[in-house]
PDB file of N, CA and C in Angstrom:
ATOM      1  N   UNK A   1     110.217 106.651  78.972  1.00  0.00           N
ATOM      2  CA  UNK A   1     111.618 106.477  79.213  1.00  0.00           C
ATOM      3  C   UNK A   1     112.302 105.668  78.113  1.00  0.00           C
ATOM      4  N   UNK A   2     111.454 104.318  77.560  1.00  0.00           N
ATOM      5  CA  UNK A   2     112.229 103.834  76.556  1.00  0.00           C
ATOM      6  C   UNK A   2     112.495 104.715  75.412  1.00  0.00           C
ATOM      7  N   UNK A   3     111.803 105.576  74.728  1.00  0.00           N
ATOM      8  CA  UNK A   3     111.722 106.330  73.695  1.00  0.00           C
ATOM      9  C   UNK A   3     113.049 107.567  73.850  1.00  0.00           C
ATOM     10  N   UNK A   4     113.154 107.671  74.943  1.00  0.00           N
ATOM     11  CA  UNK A   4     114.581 108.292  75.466  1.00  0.00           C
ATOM     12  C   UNK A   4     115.638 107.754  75.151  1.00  0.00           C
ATOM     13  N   UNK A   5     115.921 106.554  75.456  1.00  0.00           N
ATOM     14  CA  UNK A   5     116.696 105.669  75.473  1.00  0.00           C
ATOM     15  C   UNK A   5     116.840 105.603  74.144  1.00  0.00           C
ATOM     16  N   UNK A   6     115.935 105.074  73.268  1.00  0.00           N
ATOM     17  CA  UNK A   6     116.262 104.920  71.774  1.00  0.00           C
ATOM     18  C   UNK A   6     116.822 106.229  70.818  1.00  0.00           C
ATOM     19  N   UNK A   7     116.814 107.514  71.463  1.00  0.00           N
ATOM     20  CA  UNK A   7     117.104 108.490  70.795  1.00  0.00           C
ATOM     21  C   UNK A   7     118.765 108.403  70.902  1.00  0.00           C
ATOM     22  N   UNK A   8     118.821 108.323  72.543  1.00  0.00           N
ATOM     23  CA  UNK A   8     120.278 108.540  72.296  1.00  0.00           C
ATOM     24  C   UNK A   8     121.045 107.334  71.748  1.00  0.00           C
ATOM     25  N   UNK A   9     120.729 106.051  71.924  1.00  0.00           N
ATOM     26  CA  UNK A   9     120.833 104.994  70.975  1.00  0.00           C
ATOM     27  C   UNK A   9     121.191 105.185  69.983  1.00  0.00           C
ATOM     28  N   UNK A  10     120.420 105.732  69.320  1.00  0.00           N
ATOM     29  CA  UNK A  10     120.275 105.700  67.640  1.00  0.00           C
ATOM     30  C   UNK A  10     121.601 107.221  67.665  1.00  0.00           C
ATOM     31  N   UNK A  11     121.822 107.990  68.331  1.00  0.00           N
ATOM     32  CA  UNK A  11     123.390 108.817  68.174  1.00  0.00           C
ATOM     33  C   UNK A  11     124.109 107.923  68.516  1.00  0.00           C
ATOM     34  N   UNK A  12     124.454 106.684  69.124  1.00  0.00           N
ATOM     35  CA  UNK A  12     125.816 105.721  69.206  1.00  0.00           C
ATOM     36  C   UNK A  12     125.585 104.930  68.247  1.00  0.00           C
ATOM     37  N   UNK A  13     124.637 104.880  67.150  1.00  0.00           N
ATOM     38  CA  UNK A  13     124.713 103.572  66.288  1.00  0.00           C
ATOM     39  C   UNK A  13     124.023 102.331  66.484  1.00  0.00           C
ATOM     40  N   UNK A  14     123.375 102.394  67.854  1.00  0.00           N
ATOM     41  CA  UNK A  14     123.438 101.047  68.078  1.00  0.00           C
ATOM     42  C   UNK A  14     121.393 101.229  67.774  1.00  0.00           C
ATOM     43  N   UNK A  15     120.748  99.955  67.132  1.00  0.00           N
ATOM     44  CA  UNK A  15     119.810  99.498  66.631  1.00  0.00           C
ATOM     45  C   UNK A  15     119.124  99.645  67.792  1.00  0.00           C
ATOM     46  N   UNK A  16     117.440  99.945  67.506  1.00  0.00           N
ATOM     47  CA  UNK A  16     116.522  99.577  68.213  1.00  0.00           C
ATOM     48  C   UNK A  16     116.041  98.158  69.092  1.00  0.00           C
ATOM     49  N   UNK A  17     116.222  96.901  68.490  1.00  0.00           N
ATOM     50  CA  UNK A  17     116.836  95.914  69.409  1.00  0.00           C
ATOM     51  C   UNK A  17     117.319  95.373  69.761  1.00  0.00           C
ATOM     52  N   UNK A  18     118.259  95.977  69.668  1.00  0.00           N
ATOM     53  CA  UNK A  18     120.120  96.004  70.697  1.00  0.00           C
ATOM     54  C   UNK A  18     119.684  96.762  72.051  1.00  0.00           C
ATOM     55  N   UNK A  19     118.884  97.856  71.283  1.00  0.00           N
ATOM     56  CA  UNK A  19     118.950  98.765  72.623  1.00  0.00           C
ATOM     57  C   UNK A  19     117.801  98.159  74.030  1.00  0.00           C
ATOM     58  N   UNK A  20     117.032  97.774  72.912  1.00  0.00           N
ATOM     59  CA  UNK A  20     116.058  97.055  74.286  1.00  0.00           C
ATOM     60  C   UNK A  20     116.451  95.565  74.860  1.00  0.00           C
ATOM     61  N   UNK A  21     116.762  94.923  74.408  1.00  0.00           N
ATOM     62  CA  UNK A  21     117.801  93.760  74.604  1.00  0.00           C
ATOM     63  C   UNK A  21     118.590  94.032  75.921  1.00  0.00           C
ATOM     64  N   UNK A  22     119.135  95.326  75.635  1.00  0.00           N
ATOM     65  CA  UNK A  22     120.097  95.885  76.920  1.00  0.00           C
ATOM     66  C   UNK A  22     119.768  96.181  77.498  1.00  0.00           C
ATOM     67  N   UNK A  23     118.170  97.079  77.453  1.00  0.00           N
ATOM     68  CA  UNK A  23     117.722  97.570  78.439  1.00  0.00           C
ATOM     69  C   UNK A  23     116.829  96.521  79.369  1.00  0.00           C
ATOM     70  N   UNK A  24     116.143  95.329  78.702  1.00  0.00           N
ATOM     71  CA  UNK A  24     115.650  94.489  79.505  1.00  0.00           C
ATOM     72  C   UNK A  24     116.777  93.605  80.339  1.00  0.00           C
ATOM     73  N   UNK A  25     117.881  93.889  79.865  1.00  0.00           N
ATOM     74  CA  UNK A  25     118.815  92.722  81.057  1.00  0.00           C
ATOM     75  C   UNK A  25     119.692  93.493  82.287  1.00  0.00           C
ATOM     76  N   UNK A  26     119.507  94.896  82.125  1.00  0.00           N
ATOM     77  CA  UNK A  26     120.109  95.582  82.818  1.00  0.00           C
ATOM     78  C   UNK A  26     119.353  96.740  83.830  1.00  0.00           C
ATOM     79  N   UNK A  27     117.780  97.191  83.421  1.00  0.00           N
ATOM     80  CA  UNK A  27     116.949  97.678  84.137  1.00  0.00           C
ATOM     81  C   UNK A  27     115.480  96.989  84.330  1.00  0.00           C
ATOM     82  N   UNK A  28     115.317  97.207  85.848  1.00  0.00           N
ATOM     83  CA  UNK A  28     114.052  96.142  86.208  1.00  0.00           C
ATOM     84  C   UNK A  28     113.377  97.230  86.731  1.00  0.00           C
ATOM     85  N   UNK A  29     113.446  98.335  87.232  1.00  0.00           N
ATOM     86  CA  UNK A  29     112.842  99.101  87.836  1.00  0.00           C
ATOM     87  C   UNK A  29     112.992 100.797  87.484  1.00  0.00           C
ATOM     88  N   UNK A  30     112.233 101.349  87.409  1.00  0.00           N
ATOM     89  CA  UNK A  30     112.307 103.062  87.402  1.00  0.00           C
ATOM     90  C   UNK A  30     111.288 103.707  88.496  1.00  0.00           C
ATOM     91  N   UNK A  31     112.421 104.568  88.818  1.00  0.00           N
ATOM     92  CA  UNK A  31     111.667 104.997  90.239  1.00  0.00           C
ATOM     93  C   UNK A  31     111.704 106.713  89.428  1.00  0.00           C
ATOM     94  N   UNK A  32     110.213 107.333  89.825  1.00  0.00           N
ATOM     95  CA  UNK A  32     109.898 108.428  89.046  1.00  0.00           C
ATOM     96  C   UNK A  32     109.921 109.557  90.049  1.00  0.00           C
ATOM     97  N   UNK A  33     111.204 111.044  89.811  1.00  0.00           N
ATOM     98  CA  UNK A  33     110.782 111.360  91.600  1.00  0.00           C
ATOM     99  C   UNK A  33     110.351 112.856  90.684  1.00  0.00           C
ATOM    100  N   UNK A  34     109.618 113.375  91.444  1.00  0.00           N
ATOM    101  CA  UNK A  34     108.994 114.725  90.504  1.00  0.00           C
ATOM    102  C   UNK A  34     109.570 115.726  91.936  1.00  0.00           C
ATOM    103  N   UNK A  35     109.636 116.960  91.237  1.00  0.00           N
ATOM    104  CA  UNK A  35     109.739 117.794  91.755  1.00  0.00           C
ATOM    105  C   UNK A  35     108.973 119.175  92.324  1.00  0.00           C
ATOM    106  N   UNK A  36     108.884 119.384  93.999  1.00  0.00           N
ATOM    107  CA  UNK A  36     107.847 120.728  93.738  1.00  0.00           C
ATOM    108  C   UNK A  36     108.187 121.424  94.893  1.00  0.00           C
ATOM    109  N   UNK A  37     107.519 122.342  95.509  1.00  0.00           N
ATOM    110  CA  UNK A  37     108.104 123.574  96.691  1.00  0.00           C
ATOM    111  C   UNK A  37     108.235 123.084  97.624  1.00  0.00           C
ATOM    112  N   UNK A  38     108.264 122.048  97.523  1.00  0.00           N
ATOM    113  CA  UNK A  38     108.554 121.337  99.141  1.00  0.00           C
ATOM    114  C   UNK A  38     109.380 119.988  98.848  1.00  0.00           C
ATOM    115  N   UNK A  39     110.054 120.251  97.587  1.00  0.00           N
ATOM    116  CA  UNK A  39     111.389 119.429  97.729  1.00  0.00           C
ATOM    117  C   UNK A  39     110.909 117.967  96.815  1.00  0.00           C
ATOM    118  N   UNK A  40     112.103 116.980  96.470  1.00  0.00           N
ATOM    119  CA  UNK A  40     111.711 116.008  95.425  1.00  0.00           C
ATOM    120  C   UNK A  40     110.996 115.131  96.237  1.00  0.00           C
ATOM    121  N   UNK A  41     110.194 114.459  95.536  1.00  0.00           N
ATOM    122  CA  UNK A  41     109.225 112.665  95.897  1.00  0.00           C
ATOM    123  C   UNK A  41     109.188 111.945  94.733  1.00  0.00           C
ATOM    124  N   UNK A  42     109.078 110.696  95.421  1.00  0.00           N
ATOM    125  CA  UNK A  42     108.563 109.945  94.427  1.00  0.00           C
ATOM    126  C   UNK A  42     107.416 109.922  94.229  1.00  0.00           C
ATOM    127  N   UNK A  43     107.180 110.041  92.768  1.00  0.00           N
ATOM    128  CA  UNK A  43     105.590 109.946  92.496  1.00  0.00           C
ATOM    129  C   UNK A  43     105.218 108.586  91.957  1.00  0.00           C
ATOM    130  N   UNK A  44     105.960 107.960  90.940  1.00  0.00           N
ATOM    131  CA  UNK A  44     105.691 106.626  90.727  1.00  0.00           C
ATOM    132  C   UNK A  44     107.042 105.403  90.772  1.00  0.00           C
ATOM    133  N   UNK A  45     106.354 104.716  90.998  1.00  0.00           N
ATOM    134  CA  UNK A  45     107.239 103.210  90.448  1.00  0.00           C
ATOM    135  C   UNK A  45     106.778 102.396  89.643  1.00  0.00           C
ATOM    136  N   UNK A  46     108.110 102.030  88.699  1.00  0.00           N
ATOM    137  CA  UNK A  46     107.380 101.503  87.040  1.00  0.00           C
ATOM    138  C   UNK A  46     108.568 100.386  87.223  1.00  0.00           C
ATOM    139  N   UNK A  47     107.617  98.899  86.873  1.00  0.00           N
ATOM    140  CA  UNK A  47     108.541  98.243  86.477  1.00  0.00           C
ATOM    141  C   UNK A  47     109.203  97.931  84.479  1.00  0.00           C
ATOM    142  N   UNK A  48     109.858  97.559  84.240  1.00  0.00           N
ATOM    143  CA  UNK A  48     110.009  97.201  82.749  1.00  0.00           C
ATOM    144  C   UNK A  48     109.771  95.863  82.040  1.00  0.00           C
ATOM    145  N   UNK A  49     108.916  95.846  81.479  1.00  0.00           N
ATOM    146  CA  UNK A  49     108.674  94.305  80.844  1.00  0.00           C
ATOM    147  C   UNK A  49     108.641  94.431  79.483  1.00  0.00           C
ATOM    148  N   UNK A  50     108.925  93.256  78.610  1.00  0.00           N
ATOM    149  CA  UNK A  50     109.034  93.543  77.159  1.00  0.00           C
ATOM    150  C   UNK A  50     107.801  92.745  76.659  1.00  0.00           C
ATOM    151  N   UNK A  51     107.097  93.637  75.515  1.00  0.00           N
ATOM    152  CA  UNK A  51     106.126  92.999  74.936  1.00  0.00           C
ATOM    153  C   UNK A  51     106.733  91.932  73.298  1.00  0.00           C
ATOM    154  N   UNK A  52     104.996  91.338  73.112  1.00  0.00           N
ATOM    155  CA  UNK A  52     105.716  90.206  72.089  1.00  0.00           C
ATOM    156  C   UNK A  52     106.647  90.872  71.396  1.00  0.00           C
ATOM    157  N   UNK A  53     106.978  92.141  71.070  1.00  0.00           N
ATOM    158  CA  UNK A  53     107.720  92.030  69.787  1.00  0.00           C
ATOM    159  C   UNK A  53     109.183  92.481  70.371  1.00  0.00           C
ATOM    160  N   UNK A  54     109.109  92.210  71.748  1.00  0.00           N
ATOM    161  CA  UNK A  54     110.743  92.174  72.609  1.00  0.00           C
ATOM    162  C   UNK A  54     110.891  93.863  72.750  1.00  0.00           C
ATOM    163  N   UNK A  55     109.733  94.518  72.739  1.00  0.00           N
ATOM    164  CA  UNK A  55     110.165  95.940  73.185  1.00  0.00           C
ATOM    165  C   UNK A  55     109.881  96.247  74.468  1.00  0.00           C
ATOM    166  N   UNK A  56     110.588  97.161  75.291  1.00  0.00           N
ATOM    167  CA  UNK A  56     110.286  97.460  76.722  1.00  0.00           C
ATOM    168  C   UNK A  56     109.409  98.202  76.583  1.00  0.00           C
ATOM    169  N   UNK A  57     108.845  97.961  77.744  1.00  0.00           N
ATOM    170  CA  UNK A  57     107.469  99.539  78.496  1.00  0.00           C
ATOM    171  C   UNK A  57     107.404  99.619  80.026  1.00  0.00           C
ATOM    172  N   UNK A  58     106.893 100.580  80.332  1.00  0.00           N
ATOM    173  CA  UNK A  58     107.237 100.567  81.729  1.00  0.00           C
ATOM    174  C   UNK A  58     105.658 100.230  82.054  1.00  0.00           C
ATOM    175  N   UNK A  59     105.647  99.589  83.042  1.00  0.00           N
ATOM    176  CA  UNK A  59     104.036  98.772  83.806  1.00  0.00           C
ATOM    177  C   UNK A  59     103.952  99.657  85.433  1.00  0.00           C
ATOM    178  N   UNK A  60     103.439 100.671  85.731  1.00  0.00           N
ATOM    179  CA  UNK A  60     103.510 101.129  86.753  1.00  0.00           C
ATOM    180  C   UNK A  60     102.753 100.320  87.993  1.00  0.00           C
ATOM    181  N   UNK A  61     103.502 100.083  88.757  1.00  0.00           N
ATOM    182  CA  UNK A  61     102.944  99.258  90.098  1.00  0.00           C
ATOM    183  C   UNK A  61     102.596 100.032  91.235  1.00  0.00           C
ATOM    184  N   UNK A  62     103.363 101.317  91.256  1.00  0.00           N
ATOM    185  CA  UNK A  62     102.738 102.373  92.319  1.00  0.00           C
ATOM    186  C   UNK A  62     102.599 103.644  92.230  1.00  0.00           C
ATOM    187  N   UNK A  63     101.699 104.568  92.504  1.00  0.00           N
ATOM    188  CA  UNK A  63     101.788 106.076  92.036  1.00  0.00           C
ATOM    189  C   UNK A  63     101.196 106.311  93.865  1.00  0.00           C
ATOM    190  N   UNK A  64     102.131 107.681  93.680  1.00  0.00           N
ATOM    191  CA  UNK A  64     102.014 108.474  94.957  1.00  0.00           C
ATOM    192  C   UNK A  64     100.239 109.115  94.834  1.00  0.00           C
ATOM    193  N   UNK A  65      99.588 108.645  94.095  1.00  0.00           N
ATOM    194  CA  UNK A  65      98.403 109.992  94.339  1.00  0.00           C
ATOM    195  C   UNK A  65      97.457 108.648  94.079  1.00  0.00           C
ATOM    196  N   UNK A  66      97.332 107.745  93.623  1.00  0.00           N
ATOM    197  CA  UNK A  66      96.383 106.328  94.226  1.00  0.00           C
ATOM    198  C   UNK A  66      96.722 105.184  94.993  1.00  0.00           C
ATOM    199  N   UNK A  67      97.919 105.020  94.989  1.00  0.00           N
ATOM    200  CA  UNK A  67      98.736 104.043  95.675  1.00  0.00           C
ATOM    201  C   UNK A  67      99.311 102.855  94.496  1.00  0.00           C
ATOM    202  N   UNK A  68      99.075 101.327  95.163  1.00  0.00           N
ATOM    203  CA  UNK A  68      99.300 100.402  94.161  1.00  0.00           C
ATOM    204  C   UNK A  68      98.546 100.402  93.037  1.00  0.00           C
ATOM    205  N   UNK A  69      99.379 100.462  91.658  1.00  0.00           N
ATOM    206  CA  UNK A  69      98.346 100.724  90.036  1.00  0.00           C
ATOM    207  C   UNK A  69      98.100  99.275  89.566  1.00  0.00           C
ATOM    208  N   UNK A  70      99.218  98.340  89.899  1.00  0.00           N
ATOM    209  CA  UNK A  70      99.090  96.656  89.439  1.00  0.00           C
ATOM    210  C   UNK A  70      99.293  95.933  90.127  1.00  0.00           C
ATOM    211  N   UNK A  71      97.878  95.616  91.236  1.00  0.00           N
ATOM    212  CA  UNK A  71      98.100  94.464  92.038  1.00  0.00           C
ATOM    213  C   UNK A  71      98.974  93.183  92.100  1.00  0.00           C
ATOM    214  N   UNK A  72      99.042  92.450  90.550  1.00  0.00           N
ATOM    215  CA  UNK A  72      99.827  91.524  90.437  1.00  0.00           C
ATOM    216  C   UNK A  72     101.158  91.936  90.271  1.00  0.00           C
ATOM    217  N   UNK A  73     101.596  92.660  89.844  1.00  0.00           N
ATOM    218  CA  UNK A  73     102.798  93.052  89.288  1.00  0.00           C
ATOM    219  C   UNK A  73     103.397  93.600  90.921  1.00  0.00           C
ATOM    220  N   UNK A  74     102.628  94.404  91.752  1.00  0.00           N
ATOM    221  CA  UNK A  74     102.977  94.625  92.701  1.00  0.00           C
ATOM    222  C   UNK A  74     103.832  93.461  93.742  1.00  0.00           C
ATOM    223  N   UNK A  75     102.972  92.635  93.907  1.00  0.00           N
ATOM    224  CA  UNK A  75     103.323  91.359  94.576  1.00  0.00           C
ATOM    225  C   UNK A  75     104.465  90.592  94.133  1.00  0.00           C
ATOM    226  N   UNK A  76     104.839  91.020  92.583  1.00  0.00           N
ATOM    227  CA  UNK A  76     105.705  90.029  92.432  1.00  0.00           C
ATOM    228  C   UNK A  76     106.993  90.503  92.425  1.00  0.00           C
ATOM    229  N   UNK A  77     106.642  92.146  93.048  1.00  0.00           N
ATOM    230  CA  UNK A  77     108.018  92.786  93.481  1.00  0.00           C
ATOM    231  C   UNK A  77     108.014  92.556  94.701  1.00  0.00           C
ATOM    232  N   UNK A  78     107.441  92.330  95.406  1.00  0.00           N
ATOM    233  CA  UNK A  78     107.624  92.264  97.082  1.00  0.00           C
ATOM    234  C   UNK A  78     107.883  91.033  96.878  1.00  0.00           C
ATOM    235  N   UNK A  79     107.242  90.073  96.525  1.00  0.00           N
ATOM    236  CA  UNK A  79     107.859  88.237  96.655  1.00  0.00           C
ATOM    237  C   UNK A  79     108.838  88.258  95.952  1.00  0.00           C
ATOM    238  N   UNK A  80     109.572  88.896  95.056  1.00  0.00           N
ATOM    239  CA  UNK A  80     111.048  88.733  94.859  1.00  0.00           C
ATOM    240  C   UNK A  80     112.027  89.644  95.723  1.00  0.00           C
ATOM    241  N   UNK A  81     111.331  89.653  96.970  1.00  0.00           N
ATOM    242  CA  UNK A  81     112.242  90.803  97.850  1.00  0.00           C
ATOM    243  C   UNK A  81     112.902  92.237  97.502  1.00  0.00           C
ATOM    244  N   UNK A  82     112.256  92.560  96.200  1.00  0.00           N
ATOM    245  CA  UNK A  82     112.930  93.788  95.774  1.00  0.00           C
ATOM    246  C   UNK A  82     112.339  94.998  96.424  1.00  0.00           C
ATOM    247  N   UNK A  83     111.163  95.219  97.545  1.00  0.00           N
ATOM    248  CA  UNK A  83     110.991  95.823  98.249  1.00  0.00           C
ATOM    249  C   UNK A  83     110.865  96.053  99.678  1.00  0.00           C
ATOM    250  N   UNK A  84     111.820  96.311 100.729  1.00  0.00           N
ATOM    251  CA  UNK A  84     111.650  95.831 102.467  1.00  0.00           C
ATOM    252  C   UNK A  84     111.180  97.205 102.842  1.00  0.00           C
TER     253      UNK A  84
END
């Protein structure tokens, strides 16, 4: 998803970390819904964290076909109430 982001970025002008800059203060979560004959789901949930060199990546905490992928990371979406 970030690599998305930087494409169309880079058609408005705006720098590679400008763009993640923005994207870490404005998205915390991506919810992944796939599509198939029996209609959309979610298949994963990814949170966004930036590595040392301040670039985003997405850290997946849940996938529909094993369940929770990052125990810790999991928890620290439910203890910040971002999941009821």
């Amino acid at each position: 998803m970030p690599a998305r982001l930087e494409a169309l970025a880079a058609l408005g002008g705006m720098d590679r970390d400008a763009l993640h800059s923005q994207l870490a203060a404005a998205v915390h979560a991506i919810v992944h819904v796939s599509r198939g004959p029996d209609g959309r789901r979610v298949s994963e949930i990814a949170l966004l964290r930036r590595d040392g060199a301040g670039r985003c990546g997405a850290v997946p905490v849940w996938r529909a076909c094993d369940g929770i992928a990052d125990t810790s990371e999991f928890q620290r979406l439910v203890a910040a109430g971002s999941l009821a």
